[in-house]
C-alpha atoms as a PDB file:
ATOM      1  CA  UNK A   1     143.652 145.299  60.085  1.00  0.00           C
ATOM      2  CA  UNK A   2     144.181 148.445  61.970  1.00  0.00           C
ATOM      3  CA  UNK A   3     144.709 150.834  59.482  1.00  0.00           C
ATOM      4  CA  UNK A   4     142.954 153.234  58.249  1.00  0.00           C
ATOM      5  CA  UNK A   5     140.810 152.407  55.317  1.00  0.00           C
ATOM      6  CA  UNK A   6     139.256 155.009  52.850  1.00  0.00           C
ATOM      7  CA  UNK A   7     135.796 153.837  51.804  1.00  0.00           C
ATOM      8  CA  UNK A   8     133.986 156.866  50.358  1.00  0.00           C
ATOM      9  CA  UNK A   9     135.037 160.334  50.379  1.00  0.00           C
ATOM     10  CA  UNK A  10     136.585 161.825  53.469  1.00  0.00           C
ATOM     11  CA  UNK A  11     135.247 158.225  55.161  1.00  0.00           C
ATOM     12  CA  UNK A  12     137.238 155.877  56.599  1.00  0.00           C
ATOM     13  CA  UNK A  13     136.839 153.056  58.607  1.00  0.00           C
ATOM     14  CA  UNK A  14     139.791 150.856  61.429  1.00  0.00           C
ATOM     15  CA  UNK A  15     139.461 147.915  62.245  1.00  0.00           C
ATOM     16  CA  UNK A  16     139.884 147.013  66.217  1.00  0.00           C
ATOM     17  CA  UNK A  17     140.619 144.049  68.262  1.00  0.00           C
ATOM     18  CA  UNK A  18     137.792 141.616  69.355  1.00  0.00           C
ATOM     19  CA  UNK A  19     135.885 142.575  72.801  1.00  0.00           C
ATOM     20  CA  UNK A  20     133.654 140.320  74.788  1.00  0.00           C
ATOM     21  CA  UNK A  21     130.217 141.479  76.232  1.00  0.00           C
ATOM     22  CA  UNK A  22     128.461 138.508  78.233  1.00  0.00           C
ATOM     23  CA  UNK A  23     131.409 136.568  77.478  1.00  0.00           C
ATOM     24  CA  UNK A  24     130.363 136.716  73.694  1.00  0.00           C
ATOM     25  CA  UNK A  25     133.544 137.561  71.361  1.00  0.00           C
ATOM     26  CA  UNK A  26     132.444 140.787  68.951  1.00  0.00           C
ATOM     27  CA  UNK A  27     134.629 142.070  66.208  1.00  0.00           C
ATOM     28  CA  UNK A  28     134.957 146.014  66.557  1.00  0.00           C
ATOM     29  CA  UNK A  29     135.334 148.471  64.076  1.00  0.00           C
ATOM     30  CA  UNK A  30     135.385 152.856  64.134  1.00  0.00           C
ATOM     31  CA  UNK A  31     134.423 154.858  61.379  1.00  0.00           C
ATOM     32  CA  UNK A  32     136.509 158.310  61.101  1.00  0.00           C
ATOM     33  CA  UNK A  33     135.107 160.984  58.705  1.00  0.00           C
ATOM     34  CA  UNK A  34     136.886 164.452  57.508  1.00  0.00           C
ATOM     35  CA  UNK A  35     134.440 166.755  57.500  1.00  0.00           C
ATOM     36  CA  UNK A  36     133.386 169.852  55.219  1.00  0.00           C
ATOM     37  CA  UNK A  37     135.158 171.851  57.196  1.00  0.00           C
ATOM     38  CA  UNK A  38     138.373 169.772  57.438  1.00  0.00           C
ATOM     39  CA  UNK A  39     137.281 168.804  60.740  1.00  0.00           C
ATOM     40  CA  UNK A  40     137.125 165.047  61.927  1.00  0.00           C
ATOM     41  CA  UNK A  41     134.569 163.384  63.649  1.00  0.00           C
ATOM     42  CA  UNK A  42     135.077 159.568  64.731  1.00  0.00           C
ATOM     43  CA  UNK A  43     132.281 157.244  65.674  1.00  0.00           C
ATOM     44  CA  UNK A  44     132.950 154.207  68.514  1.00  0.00           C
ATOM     45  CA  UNK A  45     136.379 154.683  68.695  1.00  0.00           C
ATOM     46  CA  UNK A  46     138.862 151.375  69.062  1.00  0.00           C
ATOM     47  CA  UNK A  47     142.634 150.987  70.290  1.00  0.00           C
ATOM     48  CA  UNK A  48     144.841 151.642  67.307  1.00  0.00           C
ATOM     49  CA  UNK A  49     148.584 151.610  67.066  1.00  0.00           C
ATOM     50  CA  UNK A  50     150.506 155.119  67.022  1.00  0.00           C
ATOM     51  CA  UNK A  51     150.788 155.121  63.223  1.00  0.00           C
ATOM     52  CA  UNK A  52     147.181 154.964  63.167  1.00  0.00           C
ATOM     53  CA  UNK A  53     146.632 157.668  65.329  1.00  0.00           C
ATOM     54  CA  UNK A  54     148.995 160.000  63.323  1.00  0.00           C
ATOM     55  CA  UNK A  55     146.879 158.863  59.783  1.00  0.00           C
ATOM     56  CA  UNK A  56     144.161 160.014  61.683  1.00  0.00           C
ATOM     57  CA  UNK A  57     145.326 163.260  63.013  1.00  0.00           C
ATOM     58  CA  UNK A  58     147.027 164.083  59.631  1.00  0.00           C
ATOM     59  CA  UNK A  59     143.356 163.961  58.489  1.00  0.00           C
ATOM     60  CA  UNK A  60     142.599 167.426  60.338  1.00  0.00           C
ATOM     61  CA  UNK A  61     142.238 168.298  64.042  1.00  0.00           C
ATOM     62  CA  UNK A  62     139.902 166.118  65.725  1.00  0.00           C
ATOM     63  CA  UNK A  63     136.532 167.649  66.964  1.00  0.00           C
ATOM     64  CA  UNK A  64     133.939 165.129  67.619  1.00  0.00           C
ATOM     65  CA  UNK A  65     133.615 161.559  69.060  1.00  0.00           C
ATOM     66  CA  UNK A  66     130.760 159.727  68.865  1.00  0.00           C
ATOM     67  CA  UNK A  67     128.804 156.706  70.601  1.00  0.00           C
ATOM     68  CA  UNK A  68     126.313 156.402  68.474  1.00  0.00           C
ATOM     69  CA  UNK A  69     124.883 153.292  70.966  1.00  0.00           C
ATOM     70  CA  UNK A  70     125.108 152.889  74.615  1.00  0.00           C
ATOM     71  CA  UNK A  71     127.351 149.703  74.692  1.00  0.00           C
ATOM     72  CA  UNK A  72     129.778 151.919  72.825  1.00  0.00           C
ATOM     73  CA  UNK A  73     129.427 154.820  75.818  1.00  0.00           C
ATOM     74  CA  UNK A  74     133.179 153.251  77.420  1.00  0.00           C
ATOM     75  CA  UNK A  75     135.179 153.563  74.207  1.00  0.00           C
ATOM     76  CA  UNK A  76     134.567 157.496  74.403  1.00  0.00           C
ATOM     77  CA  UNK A  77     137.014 157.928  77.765  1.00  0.00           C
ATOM     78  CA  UNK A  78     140.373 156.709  76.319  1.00  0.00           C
ATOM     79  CA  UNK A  79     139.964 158.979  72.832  1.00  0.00           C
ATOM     80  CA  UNK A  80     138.959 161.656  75.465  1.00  0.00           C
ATOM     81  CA  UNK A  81     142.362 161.580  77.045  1.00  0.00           C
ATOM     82  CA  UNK A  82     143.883 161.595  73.577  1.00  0.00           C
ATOM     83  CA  UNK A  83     142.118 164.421  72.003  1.00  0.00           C
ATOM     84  CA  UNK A  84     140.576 166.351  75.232  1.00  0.00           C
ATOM     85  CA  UNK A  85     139.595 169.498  72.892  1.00  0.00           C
ATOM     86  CA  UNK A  86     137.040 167.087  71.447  1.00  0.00           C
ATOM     87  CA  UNK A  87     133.316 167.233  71.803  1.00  0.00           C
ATOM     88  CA  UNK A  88     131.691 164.207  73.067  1.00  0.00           C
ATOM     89  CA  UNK A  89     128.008 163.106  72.146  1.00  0.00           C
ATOM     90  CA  UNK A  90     125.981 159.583  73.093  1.00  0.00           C
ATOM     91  CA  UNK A  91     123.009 158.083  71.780  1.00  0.00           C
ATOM     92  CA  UNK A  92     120.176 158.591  74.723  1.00  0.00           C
ATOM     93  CA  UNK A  93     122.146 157.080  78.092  1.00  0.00           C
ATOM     94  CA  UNK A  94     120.000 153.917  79.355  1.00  0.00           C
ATOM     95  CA  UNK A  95     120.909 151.403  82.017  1.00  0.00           C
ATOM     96  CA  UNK A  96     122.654 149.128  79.599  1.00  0.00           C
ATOM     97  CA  UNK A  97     124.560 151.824  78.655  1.00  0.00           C
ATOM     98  CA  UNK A  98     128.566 151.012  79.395  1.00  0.00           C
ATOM     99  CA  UNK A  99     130.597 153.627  81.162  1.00  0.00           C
ATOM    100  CA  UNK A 100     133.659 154.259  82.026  1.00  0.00           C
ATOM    101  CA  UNK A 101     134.352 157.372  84.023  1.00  0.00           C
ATOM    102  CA  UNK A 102     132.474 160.530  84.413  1.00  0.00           C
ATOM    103  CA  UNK A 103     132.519 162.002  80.982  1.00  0.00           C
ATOM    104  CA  UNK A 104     131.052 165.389  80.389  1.00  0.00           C
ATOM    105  CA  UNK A 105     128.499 164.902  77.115  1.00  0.00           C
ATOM    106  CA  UNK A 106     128.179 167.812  74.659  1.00  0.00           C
ATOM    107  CA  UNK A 107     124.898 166.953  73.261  1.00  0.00           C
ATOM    108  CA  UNK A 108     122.501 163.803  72.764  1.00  0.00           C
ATOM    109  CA  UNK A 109     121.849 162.555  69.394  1.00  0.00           C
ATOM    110  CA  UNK A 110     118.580 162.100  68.083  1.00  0.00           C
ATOM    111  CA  UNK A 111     116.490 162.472  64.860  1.00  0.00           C
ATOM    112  CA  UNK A 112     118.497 165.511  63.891  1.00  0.00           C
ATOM    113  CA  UNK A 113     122.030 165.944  62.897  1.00  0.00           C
ATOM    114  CA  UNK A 114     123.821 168.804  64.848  1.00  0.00           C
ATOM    115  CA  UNK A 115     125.050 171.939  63.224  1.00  0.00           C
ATOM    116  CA  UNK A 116     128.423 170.820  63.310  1.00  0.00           C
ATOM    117  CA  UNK A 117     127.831 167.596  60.855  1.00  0.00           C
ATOM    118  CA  UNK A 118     124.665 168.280  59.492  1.00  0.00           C
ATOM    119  CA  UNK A 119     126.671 169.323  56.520  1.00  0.00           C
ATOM    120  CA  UNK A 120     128.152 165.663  56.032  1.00  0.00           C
ATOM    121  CA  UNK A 121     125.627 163.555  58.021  1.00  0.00           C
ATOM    122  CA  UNK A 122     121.964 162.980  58.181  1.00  0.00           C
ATOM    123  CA  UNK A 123     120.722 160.456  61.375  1.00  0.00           C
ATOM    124  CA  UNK A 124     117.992 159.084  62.731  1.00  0.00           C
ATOM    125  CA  UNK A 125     117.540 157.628  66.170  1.00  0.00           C
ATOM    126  CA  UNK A 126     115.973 154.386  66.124  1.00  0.00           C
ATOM    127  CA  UNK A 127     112.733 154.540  68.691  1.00  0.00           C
ATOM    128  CA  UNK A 128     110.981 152.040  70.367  1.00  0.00           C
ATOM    129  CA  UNK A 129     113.562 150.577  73.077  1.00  0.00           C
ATOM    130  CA  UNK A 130     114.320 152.147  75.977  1.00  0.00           C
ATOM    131  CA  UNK A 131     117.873 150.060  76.492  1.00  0.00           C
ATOM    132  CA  UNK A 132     119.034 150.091  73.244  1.00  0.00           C
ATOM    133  CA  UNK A 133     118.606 153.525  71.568  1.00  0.00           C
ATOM    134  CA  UNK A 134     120.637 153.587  68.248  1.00  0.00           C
ATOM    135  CA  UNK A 135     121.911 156.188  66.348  1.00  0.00           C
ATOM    136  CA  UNK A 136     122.346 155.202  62.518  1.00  0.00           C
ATOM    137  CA  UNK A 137     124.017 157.650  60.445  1.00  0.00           C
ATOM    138  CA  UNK A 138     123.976 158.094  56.550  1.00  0.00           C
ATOM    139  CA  UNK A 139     127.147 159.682  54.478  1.00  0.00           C
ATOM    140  CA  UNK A 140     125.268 161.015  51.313  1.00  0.00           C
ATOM    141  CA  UNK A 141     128.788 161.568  49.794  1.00  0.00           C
ATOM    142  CA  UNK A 142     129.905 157.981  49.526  1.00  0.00           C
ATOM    143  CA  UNK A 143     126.134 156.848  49.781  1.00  0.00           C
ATOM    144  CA  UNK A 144     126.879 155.234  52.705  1.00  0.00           C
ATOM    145  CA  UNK A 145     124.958 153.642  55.917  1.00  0.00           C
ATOM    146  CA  UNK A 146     126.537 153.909  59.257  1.00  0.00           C
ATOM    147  CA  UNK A 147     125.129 150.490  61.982  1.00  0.00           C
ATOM    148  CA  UNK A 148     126.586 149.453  64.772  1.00  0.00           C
ATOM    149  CA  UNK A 149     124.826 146.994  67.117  1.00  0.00           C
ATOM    150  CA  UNK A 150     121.066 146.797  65.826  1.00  0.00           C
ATOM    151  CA  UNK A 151     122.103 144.703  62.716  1.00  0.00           C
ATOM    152  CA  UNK A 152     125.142 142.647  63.074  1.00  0.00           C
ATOM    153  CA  UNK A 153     126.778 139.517  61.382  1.00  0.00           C
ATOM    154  CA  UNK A 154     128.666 136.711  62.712  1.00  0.00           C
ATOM    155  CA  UNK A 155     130.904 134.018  61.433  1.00  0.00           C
ATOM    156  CA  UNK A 156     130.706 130.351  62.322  1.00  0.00           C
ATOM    157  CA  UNK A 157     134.017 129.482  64.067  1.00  0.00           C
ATOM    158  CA  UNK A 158     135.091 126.152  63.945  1.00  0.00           C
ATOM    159  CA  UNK A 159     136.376 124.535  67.227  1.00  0.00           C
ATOM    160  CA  UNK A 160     133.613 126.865  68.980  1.00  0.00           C
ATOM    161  CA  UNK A 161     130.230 124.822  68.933  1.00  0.00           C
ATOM    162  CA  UNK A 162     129.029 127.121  71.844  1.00  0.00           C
ATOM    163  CA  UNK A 163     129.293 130.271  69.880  1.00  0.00           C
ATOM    164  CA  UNK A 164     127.917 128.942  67.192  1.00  0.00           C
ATOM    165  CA  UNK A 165     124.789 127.812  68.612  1.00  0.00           C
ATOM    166  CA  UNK A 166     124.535 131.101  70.188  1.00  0.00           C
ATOM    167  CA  UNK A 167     124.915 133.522  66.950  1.00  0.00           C
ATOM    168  CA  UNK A 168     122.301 130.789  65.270  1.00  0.00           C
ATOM    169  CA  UNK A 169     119.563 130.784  67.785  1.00  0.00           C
ATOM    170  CA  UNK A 170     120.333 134.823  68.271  1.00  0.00           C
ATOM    171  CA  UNK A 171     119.317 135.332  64.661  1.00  0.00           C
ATOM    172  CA  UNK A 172     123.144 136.970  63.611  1.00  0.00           C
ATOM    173  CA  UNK A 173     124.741 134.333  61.829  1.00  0.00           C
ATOM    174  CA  UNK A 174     126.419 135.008  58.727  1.00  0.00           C
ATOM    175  CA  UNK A 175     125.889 135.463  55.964  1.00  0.00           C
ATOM    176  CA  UNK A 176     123.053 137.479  56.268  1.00  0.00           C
ATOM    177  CA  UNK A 177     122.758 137.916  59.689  1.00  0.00           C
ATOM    178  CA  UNK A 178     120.584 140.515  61.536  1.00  0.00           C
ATOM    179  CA  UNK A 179     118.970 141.816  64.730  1.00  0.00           C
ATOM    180  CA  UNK A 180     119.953 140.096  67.706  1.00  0.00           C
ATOM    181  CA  UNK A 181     117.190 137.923  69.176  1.00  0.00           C
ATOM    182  CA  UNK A 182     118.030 140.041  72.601  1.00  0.00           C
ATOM    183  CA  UNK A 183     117.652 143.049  71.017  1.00  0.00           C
ATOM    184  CA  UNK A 184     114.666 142.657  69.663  1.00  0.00           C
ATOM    185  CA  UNK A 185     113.052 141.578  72.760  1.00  0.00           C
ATOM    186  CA  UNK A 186     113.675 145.050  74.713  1.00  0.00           C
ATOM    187  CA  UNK A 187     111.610 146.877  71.735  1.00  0.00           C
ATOM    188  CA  UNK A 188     108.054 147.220  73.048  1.00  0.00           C
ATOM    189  CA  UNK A 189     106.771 149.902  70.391  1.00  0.00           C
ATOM    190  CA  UNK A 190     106.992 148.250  66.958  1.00  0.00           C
ATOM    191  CA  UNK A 191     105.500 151.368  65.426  1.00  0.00           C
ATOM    192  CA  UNK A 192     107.969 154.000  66.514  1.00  0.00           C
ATOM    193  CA  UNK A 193     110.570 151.052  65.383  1.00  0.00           C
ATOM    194  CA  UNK A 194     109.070 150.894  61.847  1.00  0.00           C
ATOM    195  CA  UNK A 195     108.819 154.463  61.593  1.00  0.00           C
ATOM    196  CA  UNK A 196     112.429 155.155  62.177  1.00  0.00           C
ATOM    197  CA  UNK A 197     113.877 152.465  59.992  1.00  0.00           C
ATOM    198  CA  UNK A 198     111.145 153.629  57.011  1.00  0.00           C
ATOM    199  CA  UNK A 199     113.229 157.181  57.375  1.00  0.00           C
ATOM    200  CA  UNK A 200     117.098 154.800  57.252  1.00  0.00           C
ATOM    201  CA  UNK A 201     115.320 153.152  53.875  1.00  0.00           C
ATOM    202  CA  UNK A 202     114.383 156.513  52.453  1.00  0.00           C
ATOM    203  CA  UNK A 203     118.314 156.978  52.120  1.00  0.00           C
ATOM    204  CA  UNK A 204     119.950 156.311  49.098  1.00  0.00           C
ATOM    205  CA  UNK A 205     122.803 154.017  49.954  1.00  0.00           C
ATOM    206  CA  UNK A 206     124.731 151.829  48.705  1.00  0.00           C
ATOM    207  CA  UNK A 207     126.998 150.890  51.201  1.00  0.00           C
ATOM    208  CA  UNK A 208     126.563 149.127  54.477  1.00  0.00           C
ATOM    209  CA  UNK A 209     129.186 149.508  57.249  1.00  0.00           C
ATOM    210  CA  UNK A 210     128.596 147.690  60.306  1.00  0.00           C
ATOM    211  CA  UNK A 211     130.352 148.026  63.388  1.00  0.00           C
ATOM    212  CA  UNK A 212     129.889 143.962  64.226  1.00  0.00           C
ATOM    213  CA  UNK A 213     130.414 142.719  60.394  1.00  0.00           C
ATOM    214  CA  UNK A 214     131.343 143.047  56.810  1.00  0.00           C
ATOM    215  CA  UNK A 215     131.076 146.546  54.968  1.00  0.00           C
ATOM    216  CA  UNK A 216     127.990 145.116  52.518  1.00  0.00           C
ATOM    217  CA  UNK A 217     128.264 146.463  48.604  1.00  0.00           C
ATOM    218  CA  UNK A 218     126.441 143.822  47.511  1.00  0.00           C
ATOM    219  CA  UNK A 219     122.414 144.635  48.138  1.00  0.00           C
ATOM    220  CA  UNK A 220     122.838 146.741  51.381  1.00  0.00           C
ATOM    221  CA  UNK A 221     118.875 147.917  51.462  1.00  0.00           C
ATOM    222  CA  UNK A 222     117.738 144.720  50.875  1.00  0.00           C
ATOM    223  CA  UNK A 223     119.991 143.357  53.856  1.00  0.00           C
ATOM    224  CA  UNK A 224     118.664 145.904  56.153  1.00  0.00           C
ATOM    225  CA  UNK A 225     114.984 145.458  54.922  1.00  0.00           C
ATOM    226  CA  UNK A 226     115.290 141.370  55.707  1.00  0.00           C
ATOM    227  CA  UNK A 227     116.761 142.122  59.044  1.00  0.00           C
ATOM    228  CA  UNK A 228     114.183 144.256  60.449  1.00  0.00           C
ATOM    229  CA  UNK A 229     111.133 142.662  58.510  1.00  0.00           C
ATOM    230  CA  UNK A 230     110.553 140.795  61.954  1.00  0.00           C
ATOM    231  CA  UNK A 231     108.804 144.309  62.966  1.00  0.00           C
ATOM    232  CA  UNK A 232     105.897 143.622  60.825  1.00  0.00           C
ATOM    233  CA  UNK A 233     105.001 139.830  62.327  1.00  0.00           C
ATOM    234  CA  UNK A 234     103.588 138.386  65.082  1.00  0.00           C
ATOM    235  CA  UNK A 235     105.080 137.591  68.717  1.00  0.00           C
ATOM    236  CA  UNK A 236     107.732 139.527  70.595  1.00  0.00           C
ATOM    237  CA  UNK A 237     111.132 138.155  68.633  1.00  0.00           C
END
């Protein structure tokens, strides 16, 4: 599905094609929010048809695009060329962050929301990794969570023992999923960890959207609270 799909007020979410990193398949999704100010602001943007575009851009002029994680860093270049008036921020650049091109960053997100969103948006930046710094946002509107690749969920597929194997021993299997085994691994301070996802669970939501997975209705903070309860036990994963 790459339409554009209203989920909450003023948020949306499109669907993208499947991408491989390390020759795994991931399903891809962008989230695309009107903002107070009739703005838009678009998070890990994916390839959409035309008539996509123009639901998006009948939405208000676009200002903002977003990778809110450094393997998302490459999807910023190709929305830059469609909408170059737009500012572009990044979650903290690390060496597993993907680029493409030498794109010139407004700002780097961390714990606080800049002026431009704060309005719409509160964040926190996810400490304790120095590869994979995320950026998960919260929509108070629509009482919604914005993840991308810290907590993801994967589907058995039959024919495809190999990938199978690999989403079971890597902790992401559906249908609860979680954090990646190799994620995990390249977080060496547990306490700034568990600090930043105590401020994600002091948010109200009730919605989880997840940029490698379903959009969870169904017991969202208890999802999120199983997936990183692996912060709070013994051994490195």
């Amino acid at each position: 599905m790459t339409r554009l799909q209203e989920i909450g007020p003023g948020l949306h979410v499109v669907d993208g094609p499947v991408v491989r990193d390390m020759g795994m398949p991931f399903e891809t999704r962008m989230t695309v929010l009107q903002l107070r100010d009739g703005s838009v602001w678009i998070a890990s943007p994916v390839p959409v048809p035309y008539a996509t575009l123009a639901q998006i851009a009948d939405l208000g002029p676009v200002r903002y695009l977003v990778s809110p994680t450094p393997r998302h860093f490459w999807r910023l270049a190709h929305y830059h060329r469609l909408f170059p008036e737009a500012e572009l921020w990044s979650s903290p650049t690390t060496p597993a962050t993907l680029k493409q091109g030498d794109l010139r960053l407004a700002g780097i997100l961390g714990d606080t929301p800049p002026a431009p969103w704060a309005a719409d948006l509160d964040q926190v930046l996810v400490h304790g990794s120095r590869l994979v710094p995320e950026v998960v946002f919260f929509h108070a509107r629509s009482r919604t969570l914005l993840v991308e690749d810290l907590l993801q969920v994967h589907e058995r597929r039959p024919g495809h023992p190999l990938f199978n194997a690999l989403i079971s021993w890597g902790g992401v299997r559906g249908p609860s999923g979680g954090v990646a085994r190799d994620i995990r691994l390249t977080f060496r301070d547990r306490e700034a960890a568990r600090r930043s996802v105590r401020r994600m669970l002091e948010w109200d939501f009730e919605q989880l959207v997840l940029a490698h997975g379903p959009i969870v209705t169904q017991q969202p903070r208890r999802m999120v609270e199983e997936a990183f309860a692996w912060l709070d036990e013994k051994g490195t994963a």
